[in-house]
C-alpha atoms as a PDB file:
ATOM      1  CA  UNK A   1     122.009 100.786 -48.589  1.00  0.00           C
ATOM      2  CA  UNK A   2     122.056  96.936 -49.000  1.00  0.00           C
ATOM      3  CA  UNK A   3     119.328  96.676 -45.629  1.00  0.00           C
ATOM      4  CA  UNK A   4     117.329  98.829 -46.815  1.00  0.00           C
ATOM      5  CA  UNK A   5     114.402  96.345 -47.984  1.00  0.00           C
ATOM      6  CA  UNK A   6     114.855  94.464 -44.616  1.00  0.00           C
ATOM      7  CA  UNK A   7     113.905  97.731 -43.155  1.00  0.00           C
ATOM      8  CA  UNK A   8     110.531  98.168 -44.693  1.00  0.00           C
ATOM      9  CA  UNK A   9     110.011  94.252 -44.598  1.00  0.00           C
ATOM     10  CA  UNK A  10     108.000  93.164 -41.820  1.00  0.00           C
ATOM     11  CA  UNK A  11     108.597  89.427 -42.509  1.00  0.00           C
ATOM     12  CA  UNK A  12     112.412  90.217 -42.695  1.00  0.00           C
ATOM     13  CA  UNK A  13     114.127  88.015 -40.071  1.00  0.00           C
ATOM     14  CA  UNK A  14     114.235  90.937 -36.659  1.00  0.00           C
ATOM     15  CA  UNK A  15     118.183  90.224 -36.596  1.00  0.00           C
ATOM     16  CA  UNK A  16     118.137  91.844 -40.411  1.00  0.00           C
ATOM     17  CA  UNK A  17     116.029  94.123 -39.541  1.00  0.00           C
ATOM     18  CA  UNK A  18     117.891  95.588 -36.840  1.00  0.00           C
ATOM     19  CA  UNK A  19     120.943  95.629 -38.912  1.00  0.00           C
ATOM     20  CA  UNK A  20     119.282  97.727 -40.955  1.00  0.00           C
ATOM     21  CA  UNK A  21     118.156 100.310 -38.496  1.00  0.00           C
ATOM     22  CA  UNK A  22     121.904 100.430 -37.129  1.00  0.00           C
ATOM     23  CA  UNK A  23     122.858 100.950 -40.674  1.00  0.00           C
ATOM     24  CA  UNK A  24     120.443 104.172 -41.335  1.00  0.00           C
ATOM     25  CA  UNK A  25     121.390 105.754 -37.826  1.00  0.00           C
ATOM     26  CA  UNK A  26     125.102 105.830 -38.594  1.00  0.00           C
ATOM     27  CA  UNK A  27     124.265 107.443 -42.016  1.00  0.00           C
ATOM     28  CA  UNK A  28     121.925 109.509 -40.536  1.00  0.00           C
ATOM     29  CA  UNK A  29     124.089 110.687 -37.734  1.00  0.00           C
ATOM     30  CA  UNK A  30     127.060 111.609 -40.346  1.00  0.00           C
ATOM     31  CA  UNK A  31     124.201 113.134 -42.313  1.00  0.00           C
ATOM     32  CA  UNK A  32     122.573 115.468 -39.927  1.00  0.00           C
ATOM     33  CA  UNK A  33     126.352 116.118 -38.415  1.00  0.00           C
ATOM     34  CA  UNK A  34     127.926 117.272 -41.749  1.00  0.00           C
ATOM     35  CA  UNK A  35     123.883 119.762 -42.529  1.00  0.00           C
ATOM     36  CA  UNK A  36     124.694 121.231 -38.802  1.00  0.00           C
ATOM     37  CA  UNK A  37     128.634 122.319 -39.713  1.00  0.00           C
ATOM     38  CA  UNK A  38     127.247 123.388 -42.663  1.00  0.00           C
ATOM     39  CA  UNK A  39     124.485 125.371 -41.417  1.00  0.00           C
ATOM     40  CA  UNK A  40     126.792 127.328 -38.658  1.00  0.00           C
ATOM     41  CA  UNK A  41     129.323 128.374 -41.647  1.00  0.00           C
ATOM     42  CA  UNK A  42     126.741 129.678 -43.409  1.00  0.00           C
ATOM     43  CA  UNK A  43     125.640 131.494 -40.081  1.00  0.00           C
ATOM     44  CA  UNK A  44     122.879 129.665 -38.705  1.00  0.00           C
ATOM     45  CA  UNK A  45     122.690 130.307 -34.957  1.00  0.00           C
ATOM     46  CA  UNK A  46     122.468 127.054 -32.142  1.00  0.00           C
ATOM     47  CA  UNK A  47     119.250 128.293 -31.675  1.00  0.00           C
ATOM     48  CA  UNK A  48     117.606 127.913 -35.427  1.00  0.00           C
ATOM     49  CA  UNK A  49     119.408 124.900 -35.847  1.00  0.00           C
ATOM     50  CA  UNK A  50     117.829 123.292 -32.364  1.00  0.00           C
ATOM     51  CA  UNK A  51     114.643 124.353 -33.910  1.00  0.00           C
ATOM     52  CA  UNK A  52     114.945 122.888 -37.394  1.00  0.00           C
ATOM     53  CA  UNK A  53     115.907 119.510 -35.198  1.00  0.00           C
ATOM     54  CA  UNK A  54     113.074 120.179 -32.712  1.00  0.00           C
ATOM     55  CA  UNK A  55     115.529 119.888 -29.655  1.00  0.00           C
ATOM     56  CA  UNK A  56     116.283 122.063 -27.360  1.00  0.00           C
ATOM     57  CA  UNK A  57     119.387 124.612 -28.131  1.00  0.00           C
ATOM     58  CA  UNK A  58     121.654 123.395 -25.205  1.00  0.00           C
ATOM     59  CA  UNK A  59     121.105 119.826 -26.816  1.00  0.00           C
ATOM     60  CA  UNK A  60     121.910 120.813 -30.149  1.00  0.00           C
ATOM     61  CA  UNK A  61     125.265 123.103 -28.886  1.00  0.00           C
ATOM     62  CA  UNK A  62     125.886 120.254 -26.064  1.00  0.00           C
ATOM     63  CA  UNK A  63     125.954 117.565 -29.299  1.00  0.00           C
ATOM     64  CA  UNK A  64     127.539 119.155 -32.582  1.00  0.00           C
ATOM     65  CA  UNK A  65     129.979 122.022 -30.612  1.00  0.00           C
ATOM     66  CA  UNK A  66     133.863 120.494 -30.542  1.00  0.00           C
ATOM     67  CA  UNK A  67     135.831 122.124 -27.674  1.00  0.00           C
ATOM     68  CA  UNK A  68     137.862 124.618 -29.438  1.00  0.00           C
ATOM     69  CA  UNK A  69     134.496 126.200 -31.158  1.00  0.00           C
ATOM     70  CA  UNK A  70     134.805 123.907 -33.733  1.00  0.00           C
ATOM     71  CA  UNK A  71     131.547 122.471 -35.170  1.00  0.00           C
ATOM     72  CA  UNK A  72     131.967 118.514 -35.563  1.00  0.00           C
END
């Protein structure tokens, strides 16, 4: 993560800065996407994922469910 110091750098220039936060909400995003398909093979329900999120269950299935019943 080559922003990563930028990040955590209050006297990084802001423009850095918010490169940086871009940067660790795509990999976050990918992150917590790929944990939630592989929480509802291994038979998690919408409902104890939305809870180990802390949103609501209709915003967790709403989000992560593909149409088809595919997880994404």
């Amino acid at each position: 993560m080559r922003h990563a110091k930028a990040l955590g750098d209050p006297a990084a220039p802001v423009l850095d800065r918010l490169r940086a936060h871009a940067e660790f909400k795509r990999l976050g995003g990918a992150l917590e996407r790929e944990l939630v398909a592989r929480a509802r093979r291994e038979g998690a329900t919408w409902e104890g994922i939305a809870e180990a999120l802390g949103l609501a269950r209709q915003t967790v299935h709403r989000r992560f469910r593909r149409p088809g019943g595919n997880v994404g």
